[in-house]
C-alpha atoms as a PDB file:
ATOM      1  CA  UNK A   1      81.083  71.294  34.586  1.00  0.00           C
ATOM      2  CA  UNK A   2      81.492  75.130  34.085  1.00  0.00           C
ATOM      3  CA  UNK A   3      81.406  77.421  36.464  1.00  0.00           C
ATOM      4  CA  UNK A   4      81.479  81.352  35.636  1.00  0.00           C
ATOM      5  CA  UNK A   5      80.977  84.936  37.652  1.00  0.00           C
ATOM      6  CA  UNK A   6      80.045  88.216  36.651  1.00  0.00           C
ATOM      7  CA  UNK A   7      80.715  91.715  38.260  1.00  0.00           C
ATOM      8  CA  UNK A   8      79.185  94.367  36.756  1.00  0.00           C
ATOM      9  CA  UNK A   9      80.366  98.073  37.909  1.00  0.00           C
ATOM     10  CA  UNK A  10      79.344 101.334  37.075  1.00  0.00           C
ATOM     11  CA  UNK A  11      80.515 104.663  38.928  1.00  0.00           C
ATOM     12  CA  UNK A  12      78.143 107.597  39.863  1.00  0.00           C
ATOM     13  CA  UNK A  13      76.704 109.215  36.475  1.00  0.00           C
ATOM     14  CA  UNK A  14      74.398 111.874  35.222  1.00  0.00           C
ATOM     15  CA  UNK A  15      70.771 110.958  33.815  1.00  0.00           C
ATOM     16  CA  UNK A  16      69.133 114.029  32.485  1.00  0.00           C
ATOM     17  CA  UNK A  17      68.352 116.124  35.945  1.00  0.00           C
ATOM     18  CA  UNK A  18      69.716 113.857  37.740  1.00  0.00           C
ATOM     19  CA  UNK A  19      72.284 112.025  39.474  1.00  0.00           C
ATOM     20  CA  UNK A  20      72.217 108.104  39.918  1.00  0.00           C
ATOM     21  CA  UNK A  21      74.407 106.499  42.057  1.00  0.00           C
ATOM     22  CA  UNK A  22      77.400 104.182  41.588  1.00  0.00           C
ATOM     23  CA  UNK A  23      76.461 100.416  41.721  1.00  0.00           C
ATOM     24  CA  UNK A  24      78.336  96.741  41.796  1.00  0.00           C
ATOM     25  CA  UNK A  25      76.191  93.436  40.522  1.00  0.00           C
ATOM     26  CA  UNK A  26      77.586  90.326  40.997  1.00  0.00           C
ATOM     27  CA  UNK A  27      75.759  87.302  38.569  1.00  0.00           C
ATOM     28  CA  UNK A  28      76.961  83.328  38.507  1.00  0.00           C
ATOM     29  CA  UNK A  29      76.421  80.493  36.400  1.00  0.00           C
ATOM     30  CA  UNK A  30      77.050  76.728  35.911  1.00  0.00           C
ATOM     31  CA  UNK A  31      76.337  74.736  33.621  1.00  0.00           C
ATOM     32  CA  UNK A  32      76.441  70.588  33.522  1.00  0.00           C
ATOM     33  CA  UNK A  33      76.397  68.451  30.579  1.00  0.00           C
ATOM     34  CA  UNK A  34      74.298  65.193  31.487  1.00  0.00           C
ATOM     35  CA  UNK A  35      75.414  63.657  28.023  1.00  0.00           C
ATOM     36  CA  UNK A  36      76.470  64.580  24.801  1.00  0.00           C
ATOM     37  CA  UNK A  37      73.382  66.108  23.899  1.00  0.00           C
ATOM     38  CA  UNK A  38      71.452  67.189  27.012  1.00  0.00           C
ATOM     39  CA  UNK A  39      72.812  69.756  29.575  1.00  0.00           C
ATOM     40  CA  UNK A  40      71.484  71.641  32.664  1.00  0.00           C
ATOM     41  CA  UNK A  41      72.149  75.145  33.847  1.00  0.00           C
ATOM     42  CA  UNK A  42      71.339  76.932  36.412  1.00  0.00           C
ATOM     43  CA  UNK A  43      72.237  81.677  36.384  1.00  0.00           C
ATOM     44  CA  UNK A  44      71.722  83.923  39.561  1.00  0.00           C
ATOM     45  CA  UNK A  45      71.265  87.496  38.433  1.00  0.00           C
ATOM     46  CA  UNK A  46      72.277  89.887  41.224  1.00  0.00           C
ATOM     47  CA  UNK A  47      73.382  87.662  43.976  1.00  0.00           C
ATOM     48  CA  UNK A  48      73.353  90.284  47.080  1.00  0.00           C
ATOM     49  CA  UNK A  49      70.163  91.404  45.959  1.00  0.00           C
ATOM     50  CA  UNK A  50      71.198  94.902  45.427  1.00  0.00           C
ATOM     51  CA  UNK A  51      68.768  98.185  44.536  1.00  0.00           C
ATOM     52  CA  UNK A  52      70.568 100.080  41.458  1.00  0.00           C
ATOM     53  CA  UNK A  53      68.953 102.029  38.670  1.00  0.00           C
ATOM     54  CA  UNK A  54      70.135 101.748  35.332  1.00  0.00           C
ATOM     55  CA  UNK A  55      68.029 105.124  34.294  1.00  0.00           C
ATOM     56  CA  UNK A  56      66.426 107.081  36.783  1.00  0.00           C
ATOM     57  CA  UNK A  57      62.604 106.371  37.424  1.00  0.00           C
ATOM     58  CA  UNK A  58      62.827 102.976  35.858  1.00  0.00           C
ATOM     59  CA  UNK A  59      62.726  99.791  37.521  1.00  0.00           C
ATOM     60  CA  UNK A  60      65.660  97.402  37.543  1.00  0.00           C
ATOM     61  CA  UNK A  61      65.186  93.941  38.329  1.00  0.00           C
ATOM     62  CA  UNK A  62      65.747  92.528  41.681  1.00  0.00           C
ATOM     63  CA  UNK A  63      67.690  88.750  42.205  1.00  0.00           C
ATOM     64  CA  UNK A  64      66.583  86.603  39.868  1.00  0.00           C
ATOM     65  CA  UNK A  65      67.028  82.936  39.804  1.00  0.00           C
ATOM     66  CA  UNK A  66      66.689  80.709  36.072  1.00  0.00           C
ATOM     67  CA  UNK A  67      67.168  76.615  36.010  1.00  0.00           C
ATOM     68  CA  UNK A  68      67.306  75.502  32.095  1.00  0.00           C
ATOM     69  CA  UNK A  69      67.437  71.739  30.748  1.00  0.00           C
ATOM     70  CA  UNK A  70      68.844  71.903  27.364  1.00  0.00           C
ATOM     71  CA  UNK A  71      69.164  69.602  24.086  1.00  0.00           C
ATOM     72  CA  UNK A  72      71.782  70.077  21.307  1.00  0.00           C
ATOM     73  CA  UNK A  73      72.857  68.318  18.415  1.00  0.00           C
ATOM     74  CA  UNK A  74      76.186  66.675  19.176  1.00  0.00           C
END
């Protein structure tokens, strides 16, 4: 099993006219391999659910959730 974190920071910053603010994200993942050749993982994008801009007037994604079955050659 692996287990991993993210935390992604950024301080205040100017975008053109304007000024966005300073933002923390915080993603996990884990990942279990059934057998040699098939896995299952499972990634939480920003955990707390936290509104940030990455450029100003443009939507950033909210939480997002992903579950993935995988097959690789051993």
């Amino acid at each position: 099993m692996r287990v991993g974190g993210e935390w992604i920071v950024s301080g205040q910053r100017s975008d053109y006219d304007s000024t966005l603010a300073g933002y923390g994200v915080m993603n996990l993942s884990a990942r279990y391999d059934i057998t040699k050749a098939w896995y299952v993982s499972a990634r939480i994008d920003n955990l707390f659910d936290r509104n940030y801009e990455l450029a100003s007037s443009y939507n950033t994604p909210r939480r997002g959730a992903y579950v993935t079955l995988g097959w690789h050659l051993s």
